[in-house]
PDB file of N, CA and C in Angstrom:
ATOM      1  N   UNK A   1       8.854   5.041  -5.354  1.00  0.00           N
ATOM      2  CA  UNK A   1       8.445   3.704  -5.037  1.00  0.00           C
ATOM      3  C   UNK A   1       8.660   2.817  -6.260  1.00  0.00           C
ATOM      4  N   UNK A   2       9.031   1.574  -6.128  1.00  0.00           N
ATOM      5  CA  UNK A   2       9.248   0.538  -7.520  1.00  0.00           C
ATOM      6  C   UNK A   2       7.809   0.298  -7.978  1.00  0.00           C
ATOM      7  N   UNK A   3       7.804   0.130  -9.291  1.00  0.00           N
ATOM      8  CA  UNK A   3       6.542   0.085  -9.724  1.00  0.00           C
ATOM      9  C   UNK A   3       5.879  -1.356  -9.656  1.00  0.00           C
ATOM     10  N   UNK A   4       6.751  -2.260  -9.072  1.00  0.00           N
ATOM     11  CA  UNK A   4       6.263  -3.266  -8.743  1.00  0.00           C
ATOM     12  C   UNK A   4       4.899  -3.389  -7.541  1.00  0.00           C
ATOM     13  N   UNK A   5       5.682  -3.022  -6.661  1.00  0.00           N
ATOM     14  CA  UNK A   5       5.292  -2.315  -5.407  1.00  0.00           C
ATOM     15  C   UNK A   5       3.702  -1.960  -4.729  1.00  0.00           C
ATOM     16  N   UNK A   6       2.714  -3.030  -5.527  1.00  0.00           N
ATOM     17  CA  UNK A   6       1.527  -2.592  -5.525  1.00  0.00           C
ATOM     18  C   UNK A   6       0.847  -2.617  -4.501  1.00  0.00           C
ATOM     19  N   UNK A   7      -0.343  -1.940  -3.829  1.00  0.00           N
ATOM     20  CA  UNK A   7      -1.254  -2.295  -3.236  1.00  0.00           C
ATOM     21  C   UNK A   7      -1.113  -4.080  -2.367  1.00  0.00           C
ATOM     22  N   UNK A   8      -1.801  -4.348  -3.887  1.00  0.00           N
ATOM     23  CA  UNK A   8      -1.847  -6.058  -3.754  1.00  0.00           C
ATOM     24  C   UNK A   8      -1.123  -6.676  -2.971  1.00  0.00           C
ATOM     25  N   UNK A   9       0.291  -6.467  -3.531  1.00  0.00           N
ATOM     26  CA  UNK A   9       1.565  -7.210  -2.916  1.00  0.00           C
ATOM     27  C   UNK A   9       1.679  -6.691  -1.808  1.00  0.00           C
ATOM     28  N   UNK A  10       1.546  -5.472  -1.335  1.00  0.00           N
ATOM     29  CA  UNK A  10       2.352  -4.872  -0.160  1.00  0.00           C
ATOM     30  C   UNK A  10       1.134  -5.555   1.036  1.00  0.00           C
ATOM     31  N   UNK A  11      -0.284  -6.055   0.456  1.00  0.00           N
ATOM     32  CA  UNK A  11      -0.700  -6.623   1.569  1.00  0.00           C
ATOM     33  C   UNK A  11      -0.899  -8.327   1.821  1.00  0.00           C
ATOM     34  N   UNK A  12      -0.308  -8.821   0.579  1.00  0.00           N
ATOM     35  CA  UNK A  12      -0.038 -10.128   0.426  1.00  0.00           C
ATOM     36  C   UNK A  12       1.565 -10.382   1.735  1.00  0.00           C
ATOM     37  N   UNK A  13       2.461  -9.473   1.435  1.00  0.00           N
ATOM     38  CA  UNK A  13       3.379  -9.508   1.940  1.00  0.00           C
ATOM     39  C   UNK A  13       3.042  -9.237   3.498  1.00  0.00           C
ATOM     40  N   UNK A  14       2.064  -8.346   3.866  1.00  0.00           N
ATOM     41  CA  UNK A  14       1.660  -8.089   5.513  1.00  0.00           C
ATOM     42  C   UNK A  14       1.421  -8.915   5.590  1.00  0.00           C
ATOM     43  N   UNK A  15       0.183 -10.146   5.470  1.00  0.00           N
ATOM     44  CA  UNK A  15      -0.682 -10.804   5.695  1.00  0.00           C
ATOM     45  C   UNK A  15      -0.023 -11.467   7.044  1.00  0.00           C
ATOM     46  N   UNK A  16       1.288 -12.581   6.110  1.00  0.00           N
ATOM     47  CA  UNK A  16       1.449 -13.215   7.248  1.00  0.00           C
ATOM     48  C   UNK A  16       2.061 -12.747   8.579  1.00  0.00           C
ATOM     49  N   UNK A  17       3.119 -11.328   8.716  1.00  0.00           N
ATOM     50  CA  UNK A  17       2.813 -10.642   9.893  1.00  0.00           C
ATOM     51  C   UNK A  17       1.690 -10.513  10.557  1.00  0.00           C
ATOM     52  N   UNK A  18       0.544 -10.238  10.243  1.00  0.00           N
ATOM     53  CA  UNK A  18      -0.518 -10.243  10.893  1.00  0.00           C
ATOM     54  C   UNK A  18      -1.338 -10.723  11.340  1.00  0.00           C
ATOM     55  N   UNK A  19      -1.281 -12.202  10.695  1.00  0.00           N
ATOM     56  CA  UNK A  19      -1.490 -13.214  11.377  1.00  0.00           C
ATOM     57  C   UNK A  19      -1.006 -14.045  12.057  1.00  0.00           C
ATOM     58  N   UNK A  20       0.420 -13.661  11.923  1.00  0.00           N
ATOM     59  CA  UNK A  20       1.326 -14.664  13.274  1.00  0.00           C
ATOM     60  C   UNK A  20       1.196 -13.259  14.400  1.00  0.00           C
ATOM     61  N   UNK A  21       0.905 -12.123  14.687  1.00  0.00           N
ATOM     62  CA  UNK A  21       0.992 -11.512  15.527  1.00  0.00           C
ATOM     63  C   UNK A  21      -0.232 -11.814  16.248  1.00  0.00           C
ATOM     64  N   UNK A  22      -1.708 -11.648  15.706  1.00  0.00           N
ATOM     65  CA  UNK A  22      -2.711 -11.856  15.583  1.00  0.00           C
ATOM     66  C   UNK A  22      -2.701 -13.112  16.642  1.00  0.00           C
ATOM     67  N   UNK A  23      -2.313 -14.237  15.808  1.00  0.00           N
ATOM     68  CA  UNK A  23      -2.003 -15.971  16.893  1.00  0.00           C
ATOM     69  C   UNK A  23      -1.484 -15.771  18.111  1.00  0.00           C
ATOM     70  N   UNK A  24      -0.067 -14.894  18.041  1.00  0.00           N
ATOM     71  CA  UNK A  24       0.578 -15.063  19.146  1.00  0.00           C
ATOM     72  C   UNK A  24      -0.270 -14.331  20.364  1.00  0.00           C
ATOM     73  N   UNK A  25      -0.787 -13.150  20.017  1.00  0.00           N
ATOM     74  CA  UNK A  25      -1.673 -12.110  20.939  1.00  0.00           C
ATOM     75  C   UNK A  25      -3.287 -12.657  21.719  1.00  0.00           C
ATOM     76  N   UNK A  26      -3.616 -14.141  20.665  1.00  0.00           N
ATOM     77  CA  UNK A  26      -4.565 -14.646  21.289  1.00  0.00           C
ATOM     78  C   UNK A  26      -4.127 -15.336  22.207  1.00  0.00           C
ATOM     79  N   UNK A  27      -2.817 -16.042  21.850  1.00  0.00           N
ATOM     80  CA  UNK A  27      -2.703 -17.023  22.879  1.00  0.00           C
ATOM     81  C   UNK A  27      -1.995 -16.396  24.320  1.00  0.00           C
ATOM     82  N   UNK A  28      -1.411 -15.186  24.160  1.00  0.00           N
ATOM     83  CA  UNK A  28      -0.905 -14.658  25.243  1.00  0.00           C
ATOM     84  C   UNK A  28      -2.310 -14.462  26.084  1.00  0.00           C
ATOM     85  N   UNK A  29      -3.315 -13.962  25.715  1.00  0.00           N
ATOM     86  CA  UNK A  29      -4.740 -13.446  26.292  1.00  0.00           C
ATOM     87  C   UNK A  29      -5.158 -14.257  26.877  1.00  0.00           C
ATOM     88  N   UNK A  30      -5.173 -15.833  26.303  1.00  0.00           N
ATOM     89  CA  UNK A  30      -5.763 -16.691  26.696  1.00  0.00           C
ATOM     90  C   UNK A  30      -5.151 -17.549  27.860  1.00  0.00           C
ATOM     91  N   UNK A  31      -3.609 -17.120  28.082  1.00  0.00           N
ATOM     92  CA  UNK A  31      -3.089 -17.698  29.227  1.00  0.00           C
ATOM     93  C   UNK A  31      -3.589 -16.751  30.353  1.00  0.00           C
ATOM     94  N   UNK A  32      -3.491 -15.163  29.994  1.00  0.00           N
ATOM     95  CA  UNK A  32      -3.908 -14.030  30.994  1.00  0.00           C
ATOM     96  C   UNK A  32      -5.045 -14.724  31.702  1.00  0.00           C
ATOM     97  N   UNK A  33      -5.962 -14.838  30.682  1.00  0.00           N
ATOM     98  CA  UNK A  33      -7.456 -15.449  31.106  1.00  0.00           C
ATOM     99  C   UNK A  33      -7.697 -16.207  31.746  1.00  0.00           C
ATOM    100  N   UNK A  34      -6.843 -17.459  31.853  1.00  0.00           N
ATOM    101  CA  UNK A  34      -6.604 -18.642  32.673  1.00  0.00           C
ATOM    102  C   UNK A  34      -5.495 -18.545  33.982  1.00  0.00           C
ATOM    103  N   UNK A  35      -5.219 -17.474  34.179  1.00  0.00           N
ATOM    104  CA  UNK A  35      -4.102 -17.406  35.057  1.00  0.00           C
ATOM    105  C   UNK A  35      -2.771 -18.093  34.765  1.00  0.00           C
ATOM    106  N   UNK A  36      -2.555 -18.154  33.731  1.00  0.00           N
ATOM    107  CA  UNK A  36      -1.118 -19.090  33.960  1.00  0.00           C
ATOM    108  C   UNK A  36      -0.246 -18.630  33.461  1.00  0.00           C
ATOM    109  N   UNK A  37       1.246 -19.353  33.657  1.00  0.00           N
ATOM    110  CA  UNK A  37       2.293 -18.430  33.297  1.00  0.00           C
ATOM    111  C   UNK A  37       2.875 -18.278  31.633  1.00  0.00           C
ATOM    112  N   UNK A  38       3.395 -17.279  31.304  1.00  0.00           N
ATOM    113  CA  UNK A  38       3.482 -17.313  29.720  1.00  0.00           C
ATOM    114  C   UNK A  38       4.922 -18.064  29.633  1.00  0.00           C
ATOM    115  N   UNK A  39       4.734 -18.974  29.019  1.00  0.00           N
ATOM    116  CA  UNK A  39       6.181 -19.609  28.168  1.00  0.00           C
ATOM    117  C   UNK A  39       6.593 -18.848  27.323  1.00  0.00           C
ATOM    118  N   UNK A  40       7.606 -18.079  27.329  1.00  0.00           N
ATOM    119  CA  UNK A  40       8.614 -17.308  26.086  1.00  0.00           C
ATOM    120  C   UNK A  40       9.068 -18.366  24.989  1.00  0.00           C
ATOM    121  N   UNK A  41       9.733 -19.340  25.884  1.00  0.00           N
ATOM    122  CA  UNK A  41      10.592 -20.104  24.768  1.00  0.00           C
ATOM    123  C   UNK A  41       9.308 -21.373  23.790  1.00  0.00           C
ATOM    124  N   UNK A  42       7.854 -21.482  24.012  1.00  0.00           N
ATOM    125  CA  UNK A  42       6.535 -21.596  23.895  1.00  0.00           C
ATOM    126  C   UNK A  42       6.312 -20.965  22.167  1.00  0.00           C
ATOM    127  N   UNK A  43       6.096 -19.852  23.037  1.00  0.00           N
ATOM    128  CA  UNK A  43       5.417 -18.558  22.391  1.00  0.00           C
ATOM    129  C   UNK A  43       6.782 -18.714  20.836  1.00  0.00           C
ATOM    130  N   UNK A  44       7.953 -18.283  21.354  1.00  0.00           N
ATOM    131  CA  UNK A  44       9.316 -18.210  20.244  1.00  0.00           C
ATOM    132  C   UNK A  44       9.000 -19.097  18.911  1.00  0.00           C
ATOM    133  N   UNK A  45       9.125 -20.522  19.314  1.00  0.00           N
ATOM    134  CA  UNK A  45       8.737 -21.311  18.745  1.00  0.00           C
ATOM    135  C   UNK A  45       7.338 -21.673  17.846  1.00  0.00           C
ATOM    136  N   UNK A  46       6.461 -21.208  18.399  1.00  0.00           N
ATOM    137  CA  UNK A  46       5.332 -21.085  17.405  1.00  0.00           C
ATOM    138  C   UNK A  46       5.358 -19.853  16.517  1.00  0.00           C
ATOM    139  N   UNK A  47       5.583 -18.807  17.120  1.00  0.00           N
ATOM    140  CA  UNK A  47       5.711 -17.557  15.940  1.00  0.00           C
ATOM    141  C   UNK A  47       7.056 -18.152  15.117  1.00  0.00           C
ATOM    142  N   UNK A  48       8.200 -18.872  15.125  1.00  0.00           N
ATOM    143  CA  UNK A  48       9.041 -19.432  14.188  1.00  0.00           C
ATOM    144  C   UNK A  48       8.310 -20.387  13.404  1.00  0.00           C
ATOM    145  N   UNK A  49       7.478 -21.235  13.663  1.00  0.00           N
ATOM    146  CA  UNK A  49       7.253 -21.978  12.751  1.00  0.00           C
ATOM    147  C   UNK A  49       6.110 -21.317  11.878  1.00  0.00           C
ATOM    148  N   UNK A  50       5.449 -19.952  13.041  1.00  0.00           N
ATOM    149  CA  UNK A  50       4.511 -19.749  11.924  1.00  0.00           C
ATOM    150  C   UNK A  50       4.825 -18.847  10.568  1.00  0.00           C
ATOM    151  N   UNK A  51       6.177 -18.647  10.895  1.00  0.00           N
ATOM    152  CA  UNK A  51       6.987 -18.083   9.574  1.00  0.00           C
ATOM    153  C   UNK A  51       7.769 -18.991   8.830  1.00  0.00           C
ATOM    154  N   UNK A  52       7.845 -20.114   9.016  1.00  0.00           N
ATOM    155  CA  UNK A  52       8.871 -21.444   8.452  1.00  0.00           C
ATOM    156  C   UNK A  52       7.346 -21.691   7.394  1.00  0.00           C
ATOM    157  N   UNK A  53       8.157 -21.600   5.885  1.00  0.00           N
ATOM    158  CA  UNK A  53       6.962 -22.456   4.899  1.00  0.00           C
ATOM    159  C   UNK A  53       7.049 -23.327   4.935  1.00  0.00           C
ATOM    160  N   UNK A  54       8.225 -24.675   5.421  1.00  0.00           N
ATOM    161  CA  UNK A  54       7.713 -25.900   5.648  1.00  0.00           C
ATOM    162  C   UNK A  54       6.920 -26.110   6.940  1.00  0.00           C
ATOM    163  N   UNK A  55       6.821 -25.389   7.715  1.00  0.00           N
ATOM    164  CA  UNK A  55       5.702 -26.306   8.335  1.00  0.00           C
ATOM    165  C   UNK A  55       4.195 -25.959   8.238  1.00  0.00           C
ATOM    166  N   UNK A  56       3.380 -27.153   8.907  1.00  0.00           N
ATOM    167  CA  UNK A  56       2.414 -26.985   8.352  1.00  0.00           C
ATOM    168  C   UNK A  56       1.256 -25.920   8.650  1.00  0.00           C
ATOM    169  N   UNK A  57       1.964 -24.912   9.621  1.00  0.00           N
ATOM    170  CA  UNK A  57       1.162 -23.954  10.390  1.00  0.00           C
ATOM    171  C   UNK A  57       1.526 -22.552   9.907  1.00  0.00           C
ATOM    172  N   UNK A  58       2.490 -22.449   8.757  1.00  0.00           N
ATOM    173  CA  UNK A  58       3.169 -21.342   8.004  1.00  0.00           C
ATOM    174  C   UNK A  58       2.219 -20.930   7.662  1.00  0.00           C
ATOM    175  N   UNK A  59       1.929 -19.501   8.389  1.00  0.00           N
ATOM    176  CA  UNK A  59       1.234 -18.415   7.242  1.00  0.00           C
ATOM    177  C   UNK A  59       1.350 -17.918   6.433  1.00  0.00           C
ATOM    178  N   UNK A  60       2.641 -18.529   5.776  1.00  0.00           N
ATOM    179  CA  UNK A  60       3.276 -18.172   4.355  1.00  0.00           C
ATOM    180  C   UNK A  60       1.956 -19.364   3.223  1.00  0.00           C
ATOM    181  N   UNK A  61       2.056 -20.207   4.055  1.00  0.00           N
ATOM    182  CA  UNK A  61       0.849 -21.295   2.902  1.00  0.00           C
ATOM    183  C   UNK A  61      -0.182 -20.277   2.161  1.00  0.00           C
ATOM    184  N   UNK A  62      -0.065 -20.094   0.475  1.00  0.00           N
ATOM    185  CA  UNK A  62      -0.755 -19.966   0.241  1.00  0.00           C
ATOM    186  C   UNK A  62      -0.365 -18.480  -0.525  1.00  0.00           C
ATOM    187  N   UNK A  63       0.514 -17.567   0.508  1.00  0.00           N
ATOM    188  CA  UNK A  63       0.789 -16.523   0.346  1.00  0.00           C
ATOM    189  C   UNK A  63       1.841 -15.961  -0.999  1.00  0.00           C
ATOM    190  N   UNK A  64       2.588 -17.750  -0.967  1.00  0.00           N
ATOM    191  CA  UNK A  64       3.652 -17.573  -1.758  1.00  0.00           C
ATOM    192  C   UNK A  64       3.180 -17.912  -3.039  1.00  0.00           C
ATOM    193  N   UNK A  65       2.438 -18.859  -3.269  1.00  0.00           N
ATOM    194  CA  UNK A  65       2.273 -19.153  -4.780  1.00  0.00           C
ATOM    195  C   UNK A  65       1.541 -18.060  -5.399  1.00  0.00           C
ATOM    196  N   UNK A  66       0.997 -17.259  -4.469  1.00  0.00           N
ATOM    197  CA  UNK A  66       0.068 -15.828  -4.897  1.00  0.00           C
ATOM    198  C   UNK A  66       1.159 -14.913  -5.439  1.00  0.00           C
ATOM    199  N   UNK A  67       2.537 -14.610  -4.807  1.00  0.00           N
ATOM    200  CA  UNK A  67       3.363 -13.951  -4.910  1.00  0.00           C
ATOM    201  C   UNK A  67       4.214 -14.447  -6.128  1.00  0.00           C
ATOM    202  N   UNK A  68       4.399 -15.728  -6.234  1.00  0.00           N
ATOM    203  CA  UNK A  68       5.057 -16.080  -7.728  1.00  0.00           C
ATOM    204  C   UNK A  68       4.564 -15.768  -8.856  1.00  0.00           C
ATOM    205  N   UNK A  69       2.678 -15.758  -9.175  1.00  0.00           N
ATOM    206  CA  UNK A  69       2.428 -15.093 -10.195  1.00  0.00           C
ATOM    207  C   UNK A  69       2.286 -13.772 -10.438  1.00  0.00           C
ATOM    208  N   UNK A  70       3.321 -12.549  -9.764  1.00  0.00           N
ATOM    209  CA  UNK A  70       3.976 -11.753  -9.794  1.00  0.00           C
ATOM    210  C   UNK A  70       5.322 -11.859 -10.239  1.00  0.00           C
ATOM    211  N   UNK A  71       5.927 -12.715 -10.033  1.00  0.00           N
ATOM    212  CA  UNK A  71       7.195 -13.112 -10.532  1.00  0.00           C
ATOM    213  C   UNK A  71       8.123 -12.728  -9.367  1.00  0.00           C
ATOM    214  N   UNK A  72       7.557 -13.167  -7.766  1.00  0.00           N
ATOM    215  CA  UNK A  72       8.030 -12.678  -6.589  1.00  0.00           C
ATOM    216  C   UNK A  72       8.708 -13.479  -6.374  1.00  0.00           C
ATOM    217  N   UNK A  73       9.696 -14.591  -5.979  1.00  0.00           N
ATOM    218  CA  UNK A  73       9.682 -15.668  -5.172  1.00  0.00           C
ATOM    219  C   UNK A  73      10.887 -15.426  -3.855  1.00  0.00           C
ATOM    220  N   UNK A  74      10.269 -15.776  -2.795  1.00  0.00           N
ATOM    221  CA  UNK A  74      10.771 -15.709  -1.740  1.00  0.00           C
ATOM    222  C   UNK A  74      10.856 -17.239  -1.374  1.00  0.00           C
ATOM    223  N   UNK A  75      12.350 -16.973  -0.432  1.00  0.00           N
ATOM    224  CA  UNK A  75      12.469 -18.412   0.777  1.00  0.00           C
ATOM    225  C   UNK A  75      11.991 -17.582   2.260  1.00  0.00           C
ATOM    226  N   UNK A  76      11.261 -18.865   2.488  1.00  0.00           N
ATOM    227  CA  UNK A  76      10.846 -18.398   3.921  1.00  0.00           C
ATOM    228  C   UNK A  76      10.633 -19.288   4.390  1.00  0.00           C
ATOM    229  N   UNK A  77      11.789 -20.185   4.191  1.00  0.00           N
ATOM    230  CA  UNK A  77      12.310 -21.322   5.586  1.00  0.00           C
ATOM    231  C   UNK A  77      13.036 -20.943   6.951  1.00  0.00           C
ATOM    232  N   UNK A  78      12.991 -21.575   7.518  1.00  0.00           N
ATOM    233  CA  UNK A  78      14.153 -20.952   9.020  1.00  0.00           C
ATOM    234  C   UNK A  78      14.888 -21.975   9.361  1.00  0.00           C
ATOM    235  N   UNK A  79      15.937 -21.718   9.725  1.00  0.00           N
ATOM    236  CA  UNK A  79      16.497 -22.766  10.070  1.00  0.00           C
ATOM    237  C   UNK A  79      16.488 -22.293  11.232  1.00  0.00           C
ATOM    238  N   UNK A  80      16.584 -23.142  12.305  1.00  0.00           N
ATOM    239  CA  UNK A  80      16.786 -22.661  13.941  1.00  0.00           C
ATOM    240  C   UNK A  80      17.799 -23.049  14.392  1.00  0.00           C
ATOM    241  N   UNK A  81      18.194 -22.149  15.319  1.00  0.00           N
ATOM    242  CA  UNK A  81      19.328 -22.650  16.248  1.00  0.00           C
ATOM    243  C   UNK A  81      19.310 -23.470  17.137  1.00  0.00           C
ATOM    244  N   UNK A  82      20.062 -24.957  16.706  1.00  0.00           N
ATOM    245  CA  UNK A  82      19.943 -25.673  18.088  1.00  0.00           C
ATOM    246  C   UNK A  82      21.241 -25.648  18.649  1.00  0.00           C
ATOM    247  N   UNK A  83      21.638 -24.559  19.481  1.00  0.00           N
ATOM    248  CA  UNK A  83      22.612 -24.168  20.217  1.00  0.00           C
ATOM    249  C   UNK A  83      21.578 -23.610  21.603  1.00  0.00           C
ATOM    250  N   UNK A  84      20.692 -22.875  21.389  1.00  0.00           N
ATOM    251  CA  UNK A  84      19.593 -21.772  21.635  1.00  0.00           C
ATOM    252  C   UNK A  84      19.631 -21.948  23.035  1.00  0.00           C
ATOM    253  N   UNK A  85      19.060 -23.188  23.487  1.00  0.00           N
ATOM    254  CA  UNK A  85      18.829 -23.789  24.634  1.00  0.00           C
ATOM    255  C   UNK A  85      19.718 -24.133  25.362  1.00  0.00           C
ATOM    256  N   UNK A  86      20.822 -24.013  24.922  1.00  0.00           N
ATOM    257  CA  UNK A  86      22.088 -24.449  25.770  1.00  0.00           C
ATOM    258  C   UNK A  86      22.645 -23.239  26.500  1.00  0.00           C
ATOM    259  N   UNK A  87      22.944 -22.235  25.332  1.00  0.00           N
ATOM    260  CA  UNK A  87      23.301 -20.765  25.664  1.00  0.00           C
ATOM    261  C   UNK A  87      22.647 -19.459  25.699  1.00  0.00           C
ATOM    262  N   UNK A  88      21.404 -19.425  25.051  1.00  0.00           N
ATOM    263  CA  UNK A  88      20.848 -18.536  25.334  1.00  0.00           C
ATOM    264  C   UNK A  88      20.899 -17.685  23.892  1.00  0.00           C
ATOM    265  N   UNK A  89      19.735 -16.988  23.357  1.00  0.00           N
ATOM    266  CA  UNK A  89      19.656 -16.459  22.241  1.00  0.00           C
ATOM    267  C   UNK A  89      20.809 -15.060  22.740  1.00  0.00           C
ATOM    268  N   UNK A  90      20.812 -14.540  23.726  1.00  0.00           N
ATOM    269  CA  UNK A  90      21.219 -13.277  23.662  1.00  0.00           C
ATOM    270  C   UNK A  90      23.225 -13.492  23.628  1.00  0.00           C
ATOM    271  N   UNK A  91      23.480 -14.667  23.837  1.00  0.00           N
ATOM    272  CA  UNK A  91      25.044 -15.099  24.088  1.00  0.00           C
ATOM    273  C   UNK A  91      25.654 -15.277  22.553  1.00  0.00           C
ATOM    274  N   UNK A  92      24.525 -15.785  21.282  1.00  0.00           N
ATOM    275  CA  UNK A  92      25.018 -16.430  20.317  1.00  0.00           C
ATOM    276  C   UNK A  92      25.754 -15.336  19.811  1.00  0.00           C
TER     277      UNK A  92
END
């Protein structure tokens, strides 16, 4: 294992998996709950932005400046495809 590789980091680095899974799993529940139908292309879009550090719902906020005083630095912008909707993620 790199000796970087600590504890710390390896759950700084989960975090925001687990909380965009965490989001997405409430809100799927909460449509169950209400009867209604699940939006995919909904759902897509919020777990993207909740990995985009510019926006303002990134569960990266917070995560990253923790990770720089490690001497980590990550991009964890997204750019999205705006083709997506025309053709279909599985065509690109």
């Amino acid at each position: 294992m790199d000796f970087w590789l600590t504890d710390e980091i390896k759950e700084l680095m989960f975090r925001p998996c687990l909380d965009i899974s965490g989001h997405i799993g409430r809100r799927l529940d909460n449509r169950r709950r209400m009867d209604e139908s699940i939006d995919e292309r909904a759902l897509t879009e919020d777990f993207v932005d909740h990995f985009d550090s510019r926006s303002s719902i990134s569960s990266w906020n917070g995560v990253i400046n923790r990770l720089r005083e490690y001497q980590i630095f990550l991009n964890t912008s997204v750019k999205k495809c705006t083709r997506e909707h025309h053709i279909g993620a599985e065509k690109r």
